[in-house]
Protein backbone atom coordinates (compact mmCIF):
# COMPACT_ATOMS: atom_id res chain seq x y z
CA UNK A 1 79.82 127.15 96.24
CA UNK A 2 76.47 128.65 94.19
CA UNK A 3 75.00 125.45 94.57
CA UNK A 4 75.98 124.65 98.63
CA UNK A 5 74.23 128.00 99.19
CA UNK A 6 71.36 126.95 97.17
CA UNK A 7 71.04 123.83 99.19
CA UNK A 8 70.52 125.59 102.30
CA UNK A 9 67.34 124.96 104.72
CA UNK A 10 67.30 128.60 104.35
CA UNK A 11 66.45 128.96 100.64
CA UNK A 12 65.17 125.80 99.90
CA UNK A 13 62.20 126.52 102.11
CA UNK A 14 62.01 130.24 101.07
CA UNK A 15 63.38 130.54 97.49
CA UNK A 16 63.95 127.48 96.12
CA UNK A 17 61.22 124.81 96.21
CA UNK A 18 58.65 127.95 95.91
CA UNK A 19 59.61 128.97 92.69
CA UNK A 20 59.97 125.74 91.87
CA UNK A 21 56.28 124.76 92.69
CA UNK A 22 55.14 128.35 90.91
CA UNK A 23 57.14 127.34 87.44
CA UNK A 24 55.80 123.13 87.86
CA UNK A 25 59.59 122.21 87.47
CA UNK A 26 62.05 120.35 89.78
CA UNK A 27 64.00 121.75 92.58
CA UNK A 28 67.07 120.70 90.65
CA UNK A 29 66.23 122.24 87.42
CA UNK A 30 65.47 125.60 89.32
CA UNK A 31 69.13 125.32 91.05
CA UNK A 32 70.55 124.67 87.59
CA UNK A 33 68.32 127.77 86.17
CA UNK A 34 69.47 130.27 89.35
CA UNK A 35 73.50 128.90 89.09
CA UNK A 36 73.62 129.93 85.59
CA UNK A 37 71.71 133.36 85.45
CA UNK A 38 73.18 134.51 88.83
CA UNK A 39 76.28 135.47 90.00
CA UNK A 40 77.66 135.54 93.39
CA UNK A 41 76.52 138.55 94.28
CA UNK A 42 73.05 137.88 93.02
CA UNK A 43 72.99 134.34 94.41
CA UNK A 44 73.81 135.75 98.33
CA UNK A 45 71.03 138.73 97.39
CA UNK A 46 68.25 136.18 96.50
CA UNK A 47 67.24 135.34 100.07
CA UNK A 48 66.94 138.79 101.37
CA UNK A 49 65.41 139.82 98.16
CA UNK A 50 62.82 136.99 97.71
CA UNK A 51 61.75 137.92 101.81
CA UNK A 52 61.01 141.50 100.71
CA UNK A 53 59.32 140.66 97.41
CA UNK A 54 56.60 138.30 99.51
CA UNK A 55 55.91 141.94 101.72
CA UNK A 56 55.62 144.14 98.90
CA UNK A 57 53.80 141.93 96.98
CA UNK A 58 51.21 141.22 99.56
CA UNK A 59 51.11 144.99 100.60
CA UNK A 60 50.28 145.43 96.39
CA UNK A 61 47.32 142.66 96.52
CA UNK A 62 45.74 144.08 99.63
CA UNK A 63 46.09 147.71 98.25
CA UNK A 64 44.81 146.44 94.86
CA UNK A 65 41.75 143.90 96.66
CA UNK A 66 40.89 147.44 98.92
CA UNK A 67 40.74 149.29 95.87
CA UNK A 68 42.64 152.13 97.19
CA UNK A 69 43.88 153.11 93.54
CA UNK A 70 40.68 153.70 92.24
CA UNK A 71 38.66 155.40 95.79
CA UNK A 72 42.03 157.70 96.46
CA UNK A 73 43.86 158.30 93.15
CA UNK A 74 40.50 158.21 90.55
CA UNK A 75 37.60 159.22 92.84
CA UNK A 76 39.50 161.23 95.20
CA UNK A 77 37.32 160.01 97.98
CA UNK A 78 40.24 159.74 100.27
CA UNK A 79 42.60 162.00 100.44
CA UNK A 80 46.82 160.91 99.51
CA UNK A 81 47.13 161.50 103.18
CA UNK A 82 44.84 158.97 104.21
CA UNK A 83 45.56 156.10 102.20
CA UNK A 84 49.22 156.63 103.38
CA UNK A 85 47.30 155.62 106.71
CA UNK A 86 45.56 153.02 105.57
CA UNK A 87 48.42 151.72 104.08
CA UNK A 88 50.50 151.99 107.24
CA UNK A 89 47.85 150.23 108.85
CA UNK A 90 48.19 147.78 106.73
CA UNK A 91 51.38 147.46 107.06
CA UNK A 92 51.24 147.17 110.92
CA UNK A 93 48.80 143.95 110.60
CA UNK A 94 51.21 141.94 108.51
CA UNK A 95 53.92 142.54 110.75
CA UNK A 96 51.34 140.89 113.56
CA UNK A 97 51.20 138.34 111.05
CA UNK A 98 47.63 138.24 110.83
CA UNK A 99 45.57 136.64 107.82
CA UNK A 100 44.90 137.86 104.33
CA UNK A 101 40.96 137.56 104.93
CA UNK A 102 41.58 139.28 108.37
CA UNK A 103 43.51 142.40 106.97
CA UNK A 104 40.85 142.61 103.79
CA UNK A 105 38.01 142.92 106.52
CA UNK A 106 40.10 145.65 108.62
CA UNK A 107 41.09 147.51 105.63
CA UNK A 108 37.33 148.12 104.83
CA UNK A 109 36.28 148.94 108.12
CA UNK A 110 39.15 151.56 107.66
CA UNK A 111 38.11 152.63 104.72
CA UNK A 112 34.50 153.36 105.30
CA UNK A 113 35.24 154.91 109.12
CA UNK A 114 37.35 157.55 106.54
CA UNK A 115 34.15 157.90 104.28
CA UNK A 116 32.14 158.38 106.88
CA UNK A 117 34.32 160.92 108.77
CA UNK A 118 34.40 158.49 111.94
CA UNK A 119 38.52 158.44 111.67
């Protein structure tokens, strides 16, 4: 059953053959790797789960390449307030599915319409 699931269109195009490419290692040695750490439960999670990892984690580079940490939470030159909207911006622009590069340039603009008390 584990390994029908596995063998899905579903996660081999989203879970499977990804993390296979990422570790260098066959599909099949991936399938054997998930079967025997996972159980059901964790097996009919790892779609879902892998789905929201890609978001967060590319809501984490952006926020990291737009060096929100540093201007908002160091320097204080934004306030908590309006990295939340920058963020939600953000946020907004992958759901339109538009490209990393794109949402880096955006995010600046952003950014320095905040400094510059144009927002």
């Amino acid at each position: 059953m584990k390994r029908r699931i596995l063998m899905s269109y579903r996660y081999q195009e989203d879970v499977v053959k990804p993390l296979a490419e990422f570790f260098g290692i066959s599909t099949e040695e991936l399938i054997e790797i998930l079967i025997k750490r996972l159980d059901m439960a964790g097996l009919e999670a790892l779609h879902p789960r892998m789905i929201q990892a890609k978001r967060e984690c590319l809501e984490r580079k952006i926020e990291i390449e737009l060096n929100l940490c540093t201007i908002s939470d160091f320097l204080s030159l934004i306030s908590p307030e309006e990295k939340e909207k920058i963020l939600k911006e953000i946020g907004r622009m992958i759901d339109e599915g538009r490209s990393y590069e794109e949402i880096i340039r955006e995010g600046k603009k952003l950014i320095l319409e905040i400094l510059r008390g144009e927002s």
